[in-house]
PDB file of N, CA and C in Angstrom:
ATOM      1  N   UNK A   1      -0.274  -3.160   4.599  1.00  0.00           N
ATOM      2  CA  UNK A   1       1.110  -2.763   4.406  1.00  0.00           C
ATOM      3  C   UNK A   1       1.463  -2.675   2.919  1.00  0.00           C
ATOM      4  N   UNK A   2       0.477  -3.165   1.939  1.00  0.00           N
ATOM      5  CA  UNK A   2       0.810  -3.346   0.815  1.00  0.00           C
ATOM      6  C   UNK A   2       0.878  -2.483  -0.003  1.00  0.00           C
ATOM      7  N   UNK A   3       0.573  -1.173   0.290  1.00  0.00           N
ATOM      8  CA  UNK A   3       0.638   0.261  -0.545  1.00  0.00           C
ATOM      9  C   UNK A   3       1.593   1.037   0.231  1.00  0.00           C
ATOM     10  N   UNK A   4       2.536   1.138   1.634  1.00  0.00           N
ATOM     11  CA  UNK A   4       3.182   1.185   1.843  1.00  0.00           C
ATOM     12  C   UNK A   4       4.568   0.626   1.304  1.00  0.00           C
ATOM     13  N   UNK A   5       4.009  -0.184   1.062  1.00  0.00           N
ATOM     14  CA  UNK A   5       5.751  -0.811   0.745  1.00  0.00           C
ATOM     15  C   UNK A   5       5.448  -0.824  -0.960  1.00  0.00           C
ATOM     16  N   UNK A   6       4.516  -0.861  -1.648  1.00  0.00           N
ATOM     17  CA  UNK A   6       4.723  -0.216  -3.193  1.00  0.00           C
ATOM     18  C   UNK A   6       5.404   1.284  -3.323  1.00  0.00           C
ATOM     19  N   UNK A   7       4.501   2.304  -2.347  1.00  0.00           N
ATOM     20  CA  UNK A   7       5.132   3.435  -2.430  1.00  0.00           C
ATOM     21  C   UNK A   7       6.735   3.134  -2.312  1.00  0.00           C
ATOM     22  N   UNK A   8       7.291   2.558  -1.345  1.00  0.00           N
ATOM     23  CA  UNK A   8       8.837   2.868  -0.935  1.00  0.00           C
ATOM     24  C   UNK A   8       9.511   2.210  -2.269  1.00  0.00           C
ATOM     25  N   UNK A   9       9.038   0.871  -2.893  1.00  0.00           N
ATOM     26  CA  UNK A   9       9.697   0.405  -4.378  1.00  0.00           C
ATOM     27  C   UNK A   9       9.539   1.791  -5.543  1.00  0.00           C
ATOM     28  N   UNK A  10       8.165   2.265  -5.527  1.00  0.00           N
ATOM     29  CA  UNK A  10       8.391   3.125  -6.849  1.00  0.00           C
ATOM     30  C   UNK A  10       9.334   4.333  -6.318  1.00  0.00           C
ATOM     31  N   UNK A  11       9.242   4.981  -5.183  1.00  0.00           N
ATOM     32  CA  UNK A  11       9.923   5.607  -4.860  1.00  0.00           C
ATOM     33  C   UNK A  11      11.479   5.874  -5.118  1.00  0.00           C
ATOM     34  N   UNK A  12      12.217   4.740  -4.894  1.00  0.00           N
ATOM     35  CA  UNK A  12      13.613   4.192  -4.724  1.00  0.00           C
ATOM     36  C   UNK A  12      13.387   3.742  -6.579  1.00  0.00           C
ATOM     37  N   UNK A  13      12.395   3.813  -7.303  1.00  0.00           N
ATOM     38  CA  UNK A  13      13.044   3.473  -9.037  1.00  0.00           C
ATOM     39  C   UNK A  13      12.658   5.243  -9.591  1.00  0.00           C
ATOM     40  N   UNK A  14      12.041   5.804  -8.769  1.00  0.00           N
ATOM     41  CA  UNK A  14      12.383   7.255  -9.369  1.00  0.00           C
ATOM     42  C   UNK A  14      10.823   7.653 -10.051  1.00  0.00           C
ATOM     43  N   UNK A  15       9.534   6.446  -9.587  1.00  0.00           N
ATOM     44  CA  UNK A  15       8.535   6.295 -10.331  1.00  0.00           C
ATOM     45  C   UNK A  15       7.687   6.882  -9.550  1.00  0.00           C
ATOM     46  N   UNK A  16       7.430   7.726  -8.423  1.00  0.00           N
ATOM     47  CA  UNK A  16       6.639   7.937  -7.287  1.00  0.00           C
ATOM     48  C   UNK A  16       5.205   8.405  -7.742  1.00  0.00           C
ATOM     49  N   UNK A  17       5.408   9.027  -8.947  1.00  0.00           N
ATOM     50  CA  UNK A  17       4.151   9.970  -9.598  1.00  0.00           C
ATOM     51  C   UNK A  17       3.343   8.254 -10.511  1.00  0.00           C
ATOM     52  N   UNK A  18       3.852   7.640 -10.877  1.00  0.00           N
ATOM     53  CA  UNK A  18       3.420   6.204 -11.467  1.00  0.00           C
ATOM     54  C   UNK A  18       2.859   5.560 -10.543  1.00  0.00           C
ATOM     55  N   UNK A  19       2.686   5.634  -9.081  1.00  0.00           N
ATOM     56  CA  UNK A  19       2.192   4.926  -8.097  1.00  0.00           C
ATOM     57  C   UNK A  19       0.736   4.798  -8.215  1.00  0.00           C
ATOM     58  N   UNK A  20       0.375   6.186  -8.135  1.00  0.00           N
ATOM     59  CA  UNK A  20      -1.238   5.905  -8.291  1.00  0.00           C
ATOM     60  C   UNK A  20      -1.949   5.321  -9.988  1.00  0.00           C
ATOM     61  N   UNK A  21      -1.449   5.760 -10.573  1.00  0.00           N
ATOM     62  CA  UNK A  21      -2.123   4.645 -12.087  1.00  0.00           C
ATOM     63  C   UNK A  21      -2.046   3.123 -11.923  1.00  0.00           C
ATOM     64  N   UNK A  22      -0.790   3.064 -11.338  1.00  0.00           N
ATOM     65  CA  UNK A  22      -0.298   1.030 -10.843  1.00  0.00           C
ATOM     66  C   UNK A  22      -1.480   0.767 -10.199  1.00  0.00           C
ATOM     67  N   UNK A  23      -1.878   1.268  -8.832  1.00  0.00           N
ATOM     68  CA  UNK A  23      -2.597   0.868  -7.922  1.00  0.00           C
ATOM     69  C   UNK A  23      -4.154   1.488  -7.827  1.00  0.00           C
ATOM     70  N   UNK A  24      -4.348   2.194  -8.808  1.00  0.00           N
ATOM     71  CA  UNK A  24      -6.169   2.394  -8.981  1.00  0.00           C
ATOM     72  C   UNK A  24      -6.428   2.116 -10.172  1.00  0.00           C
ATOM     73  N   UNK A  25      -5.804   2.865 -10.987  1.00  0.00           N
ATOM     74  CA  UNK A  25      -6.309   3.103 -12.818  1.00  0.00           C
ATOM     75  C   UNK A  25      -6.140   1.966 -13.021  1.00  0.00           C
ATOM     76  N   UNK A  26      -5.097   0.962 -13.863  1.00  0.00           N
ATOM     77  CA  UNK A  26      -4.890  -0.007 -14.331  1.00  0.00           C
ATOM     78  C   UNK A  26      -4.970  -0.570 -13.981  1.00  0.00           C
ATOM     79  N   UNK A  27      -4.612  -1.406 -12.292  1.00  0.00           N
ATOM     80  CA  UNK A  27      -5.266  -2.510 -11.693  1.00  0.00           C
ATOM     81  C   UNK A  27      -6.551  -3.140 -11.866  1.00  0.00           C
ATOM     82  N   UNK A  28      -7.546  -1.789 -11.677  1.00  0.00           N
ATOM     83  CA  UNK A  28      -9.003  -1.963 -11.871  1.00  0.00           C
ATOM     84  C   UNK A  28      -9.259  -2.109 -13.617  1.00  0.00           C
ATOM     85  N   UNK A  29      -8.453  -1.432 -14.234  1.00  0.00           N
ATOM     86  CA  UNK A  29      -8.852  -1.624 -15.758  1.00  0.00           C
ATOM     87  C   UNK A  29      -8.348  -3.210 -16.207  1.00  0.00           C
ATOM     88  N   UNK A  30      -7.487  -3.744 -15.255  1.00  0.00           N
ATOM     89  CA  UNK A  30      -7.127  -4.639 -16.062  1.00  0.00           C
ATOM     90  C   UNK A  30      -8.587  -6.068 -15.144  1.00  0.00           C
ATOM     91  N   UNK A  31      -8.527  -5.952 -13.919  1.00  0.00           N
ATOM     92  CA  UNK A  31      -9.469  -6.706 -13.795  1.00  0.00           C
ATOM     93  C   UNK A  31     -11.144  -6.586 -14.235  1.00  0.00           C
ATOM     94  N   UNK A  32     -11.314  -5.495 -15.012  1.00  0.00           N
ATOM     95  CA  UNK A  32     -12.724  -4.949 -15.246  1.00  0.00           C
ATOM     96  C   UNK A  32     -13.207  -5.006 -14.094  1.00  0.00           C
ATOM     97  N   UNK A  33     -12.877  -3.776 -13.407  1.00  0.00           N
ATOM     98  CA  UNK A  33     -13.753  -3.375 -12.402  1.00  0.00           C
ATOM     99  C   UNK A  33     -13.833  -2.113 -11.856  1.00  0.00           C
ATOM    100  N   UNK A  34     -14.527  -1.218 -11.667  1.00  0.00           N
ATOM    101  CA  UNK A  34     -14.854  -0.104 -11.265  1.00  0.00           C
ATOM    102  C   UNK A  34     -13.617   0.543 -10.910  1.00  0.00           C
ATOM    103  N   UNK A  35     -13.505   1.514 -10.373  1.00  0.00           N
ATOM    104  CA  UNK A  35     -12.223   2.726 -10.233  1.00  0.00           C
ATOM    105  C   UNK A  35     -13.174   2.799  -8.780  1.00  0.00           C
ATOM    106  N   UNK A  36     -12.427   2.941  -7.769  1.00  0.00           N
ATOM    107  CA  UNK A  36     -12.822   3.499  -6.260  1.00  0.00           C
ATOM    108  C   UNK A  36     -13.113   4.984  -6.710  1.00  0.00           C
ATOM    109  N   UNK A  37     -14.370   5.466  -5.712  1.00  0.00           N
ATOM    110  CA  UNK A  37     -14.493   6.759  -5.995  1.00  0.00           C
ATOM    111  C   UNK A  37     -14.312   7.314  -4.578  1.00  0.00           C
ATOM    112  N   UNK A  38     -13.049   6.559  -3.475  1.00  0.00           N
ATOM    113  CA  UNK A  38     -12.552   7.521  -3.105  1.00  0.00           C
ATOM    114  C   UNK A  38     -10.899   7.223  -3.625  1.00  0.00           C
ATOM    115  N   UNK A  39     -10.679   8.188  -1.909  1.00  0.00           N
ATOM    116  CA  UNK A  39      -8.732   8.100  -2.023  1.00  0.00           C
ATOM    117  C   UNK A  39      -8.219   7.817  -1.086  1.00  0.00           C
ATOM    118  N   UNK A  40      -6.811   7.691  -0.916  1.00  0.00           N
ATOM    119  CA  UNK A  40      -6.108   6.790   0.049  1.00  0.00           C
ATOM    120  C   UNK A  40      -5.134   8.473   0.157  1.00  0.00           C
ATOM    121  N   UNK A  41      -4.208   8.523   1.240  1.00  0.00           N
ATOM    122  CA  UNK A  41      -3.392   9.318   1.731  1.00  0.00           C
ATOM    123  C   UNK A  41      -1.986   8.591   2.508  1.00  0.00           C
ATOM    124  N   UNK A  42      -1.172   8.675   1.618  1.00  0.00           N
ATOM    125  CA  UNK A  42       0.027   7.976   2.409  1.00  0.00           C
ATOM    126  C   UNK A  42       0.752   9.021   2.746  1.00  0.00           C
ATOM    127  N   UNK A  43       1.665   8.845   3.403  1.00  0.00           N
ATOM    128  CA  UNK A  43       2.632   9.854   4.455  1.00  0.00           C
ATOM    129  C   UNK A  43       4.173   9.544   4.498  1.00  0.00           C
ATOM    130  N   UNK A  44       4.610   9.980   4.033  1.00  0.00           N
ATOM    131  CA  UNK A  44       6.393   9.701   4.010  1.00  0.00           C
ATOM    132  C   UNK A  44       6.670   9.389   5.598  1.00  0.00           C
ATOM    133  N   UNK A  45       6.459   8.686   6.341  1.00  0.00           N
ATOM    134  CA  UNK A  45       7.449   8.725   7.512  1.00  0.00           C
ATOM    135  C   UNK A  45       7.424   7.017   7.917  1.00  0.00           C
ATOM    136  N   UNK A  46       8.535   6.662   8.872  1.00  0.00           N
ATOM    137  CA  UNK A  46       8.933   5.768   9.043  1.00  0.00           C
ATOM    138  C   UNK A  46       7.803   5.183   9.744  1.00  0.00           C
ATOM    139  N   UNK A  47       7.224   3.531   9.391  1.00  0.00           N
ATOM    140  CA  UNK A  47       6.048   3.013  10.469  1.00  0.00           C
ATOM    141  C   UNK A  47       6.750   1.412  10.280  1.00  0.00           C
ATOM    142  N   UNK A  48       6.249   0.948  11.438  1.00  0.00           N
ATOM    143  CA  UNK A  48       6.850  -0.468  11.474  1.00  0.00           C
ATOM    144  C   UNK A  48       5.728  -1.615  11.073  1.00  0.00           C
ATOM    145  N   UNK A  49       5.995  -2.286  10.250  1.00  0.00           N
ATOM    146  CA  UNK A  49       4.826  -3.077   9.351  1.00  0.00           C
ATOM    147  C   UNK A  49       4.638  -4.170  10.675  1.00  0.00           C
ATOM    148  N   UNK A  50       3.049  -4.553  11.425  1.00  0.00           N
ATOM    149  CA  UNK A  50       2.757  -5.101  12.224  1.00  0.00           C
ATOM    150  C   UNK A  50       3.857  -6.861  12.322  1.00  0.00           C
ATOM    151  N   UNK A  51       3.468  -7.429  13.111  1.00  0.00           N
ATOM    152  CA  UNK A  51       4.706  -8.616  13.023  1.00  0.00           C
ATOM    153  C   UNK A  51       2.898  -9.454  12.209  1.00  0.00           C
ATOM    154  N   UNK A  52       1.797  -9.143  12.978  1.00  0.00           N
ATOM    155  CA  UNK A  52       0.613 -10.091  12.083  1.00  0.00           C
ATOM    156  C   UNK A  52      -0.564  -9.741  12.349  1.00  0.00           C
ATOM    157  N   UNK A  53      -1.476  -9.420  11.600  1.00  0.00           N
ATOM    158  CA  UNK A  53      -2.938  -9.330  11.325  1.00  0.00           C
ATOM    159  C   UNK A  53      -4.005 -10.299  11.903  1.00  0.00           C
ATOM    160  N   UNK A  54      -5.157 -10.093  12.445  1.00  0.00           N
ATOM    161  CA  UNK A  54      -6.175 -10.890  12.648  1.00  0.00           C
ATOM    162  C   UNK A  54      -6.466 -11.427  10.912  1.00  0.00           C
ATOM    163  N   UNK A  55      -6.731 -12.713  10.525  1.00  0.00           N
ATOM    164  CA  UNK A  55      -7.839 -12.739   9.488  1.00  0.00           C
ATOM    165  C   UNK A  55      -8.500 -13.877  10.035  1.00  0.00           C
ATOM    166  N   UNK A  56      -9.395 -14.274  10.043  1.00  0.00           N
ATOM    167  CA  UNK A  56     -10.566 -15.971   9.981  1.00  0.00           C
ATOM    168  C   UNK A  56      -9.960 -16.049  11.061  1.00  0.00           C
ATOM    169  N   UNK A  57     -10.064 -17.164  11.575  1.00  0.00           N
ATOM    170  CA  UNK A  57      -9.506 -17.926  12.729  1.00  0.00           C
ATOM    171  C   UNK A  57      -8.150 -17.986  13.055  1.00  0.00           C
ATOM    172  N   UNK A  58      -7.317 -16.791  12.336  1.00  0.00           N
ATOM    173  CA  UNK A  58      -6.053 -17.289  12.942  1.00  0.00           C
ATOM    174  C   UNK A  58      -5.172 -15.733  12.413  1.00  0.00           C
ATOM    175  N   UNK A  59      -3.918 -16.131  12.060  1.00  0.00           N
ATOM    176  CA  UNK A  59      -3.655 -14.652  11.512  1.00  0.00           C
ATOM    177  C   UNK A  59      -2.425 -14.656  10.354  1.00  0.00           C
ATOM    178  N   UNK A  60      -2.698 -13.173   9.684  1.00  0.00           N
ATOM    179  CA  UNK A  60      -1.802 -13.324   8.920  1.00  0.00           C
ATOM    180  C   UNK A  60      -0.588 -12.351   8.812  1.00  0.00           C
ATOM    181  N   UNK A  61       0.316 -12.922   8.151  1.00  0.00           N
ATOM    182  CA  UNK A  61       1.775 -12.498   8.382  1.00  0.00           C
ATOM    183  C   UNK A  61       2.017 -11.868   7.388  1.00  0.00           C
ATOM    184  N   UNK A  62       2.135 -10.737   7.667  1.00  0.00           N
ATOM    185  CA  UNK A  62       2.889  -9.689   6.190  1.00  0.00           C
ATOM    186  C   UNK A  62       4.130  -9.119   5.684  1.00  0.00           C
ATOM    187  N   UNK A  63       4.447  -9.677   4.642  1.00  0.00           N
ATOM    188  CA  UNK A  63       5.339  -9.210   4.104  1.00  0.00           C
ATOM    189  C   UNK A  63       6.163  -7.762   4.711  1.00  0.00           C
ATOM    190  N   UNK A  64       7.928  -8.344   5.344  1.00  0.00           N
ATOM    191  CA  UNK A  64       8.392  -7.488   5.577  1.00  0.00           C
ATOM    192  C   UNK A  64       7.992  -6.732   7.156  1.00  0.00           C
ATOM    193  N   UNK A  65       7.089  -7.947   8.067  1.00  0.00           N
ATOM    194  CA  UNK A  65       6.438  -8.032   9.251  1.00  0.00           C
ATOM    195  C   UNK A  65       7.856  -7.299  10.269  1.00  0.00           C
ATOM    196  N   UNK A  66       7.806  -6.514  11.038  1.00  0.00           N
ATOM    197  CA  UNK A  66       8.882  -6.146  11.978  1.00  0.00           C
ATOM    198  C   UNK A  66      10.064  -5.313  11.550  1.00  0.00           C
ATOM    199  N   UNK A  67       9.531  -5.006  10.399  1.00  0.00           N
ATOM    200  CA  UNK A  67      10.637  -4.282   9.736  1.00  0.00           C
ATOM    201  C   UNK A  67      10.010  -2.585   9.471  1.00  0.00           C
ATOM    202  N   UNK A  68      10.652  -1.837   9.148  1.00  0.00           N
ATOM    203  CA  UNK A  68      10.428  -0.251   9.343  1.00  0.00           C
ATOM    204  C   UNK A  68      10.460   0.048   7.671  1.00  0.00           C
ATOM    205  N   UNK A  69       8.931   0.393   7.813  1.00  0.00           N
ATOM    206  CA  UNK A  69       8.684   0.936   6.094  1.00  0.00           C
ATOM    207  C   UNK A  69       8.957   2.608   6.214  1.00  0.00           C
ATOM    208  N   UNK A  70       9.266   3.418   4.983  1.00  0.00           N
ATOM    209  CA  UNK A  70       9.043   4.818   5.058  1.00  0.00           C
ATOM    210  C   UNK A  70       8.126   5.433   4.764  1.00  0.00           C
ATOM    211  N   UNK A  71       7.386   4.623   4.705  1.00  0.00           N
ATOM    212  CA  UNK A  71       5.716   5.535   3.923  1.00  0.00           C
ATOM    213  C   UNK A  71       4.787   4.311   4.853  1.00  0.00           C
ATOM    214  N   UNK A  72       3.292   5.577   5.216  1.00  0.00           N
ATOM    215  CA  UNK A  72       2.382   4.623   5.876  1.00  0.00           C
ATOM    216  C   UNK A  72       0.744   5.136   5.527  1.00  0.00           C
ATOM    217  N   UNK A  73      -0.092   3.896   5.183  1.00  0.00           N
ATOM    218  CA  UNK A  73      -1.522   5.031   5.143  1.00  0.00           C
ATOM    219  C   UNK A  73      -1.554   5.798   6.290  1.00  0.00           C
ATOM    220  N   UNK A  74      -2.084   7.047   5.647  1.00  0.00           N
ATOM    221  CA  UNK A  74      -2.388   7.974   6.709  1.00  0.00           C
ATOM    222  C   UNK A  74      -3.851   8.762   7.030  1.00  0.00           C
ATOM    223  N   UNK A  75      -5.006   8.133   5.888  1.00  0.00           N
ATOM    224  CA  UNK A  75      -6.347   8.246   5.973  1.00  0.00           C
ATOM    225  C   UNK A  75      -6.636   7.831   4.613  1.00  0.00           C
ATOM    226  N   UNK A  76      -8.505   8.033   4.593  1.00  0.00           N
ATOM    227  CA  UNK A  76      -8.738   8.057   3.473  1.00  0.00           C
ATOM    228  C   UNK A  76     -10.320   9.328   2.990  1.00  0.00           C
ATOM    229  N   UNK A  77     -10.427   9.355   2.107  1.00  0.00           N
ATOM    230  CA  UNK A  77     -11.486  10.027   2.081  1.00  0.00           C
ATOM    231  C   UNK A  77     -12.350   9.838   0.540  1.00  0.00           C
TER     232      UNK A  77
END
């Protein structure tokens, strides 16, 4: 859900084209680490962020769980 709901913040500050440098370029430059050599595809439409995730033995709860984001991954390649 976590690039969903970045898109809808930069979105709503007017930054939408700044999204992808935040979340590939500089992220990775700042941790020294490779640049993904693929891509992600998000989709403007309304999706409802799960209420919780499988992880390890139990599960996890995400930010903004049950609530209706406007942007959702929509593949990758």
């Amino acid at each position: 859900a976590a690039l969903a709901l970045y898109a809808e913040v930069f979105e709503k500050a007017g930054a939408l084209n700044m999204l992808e440098g935040f979340s590939s370029v500089h992220c990775a430059a700042f941790y020294k680490l490779p640049q993904n050599k693929t891509s992600i595809w998000l989709l403007k439409e309304p999706w409802t962020v799960p209420d919780s995730y499988p992880f390890d033995d139990g599960n996890l709860i995400p930010f903004r769980a049950g609530t209706t984001v406007n942007w959702h991954l929509n593949g990758t390649r």
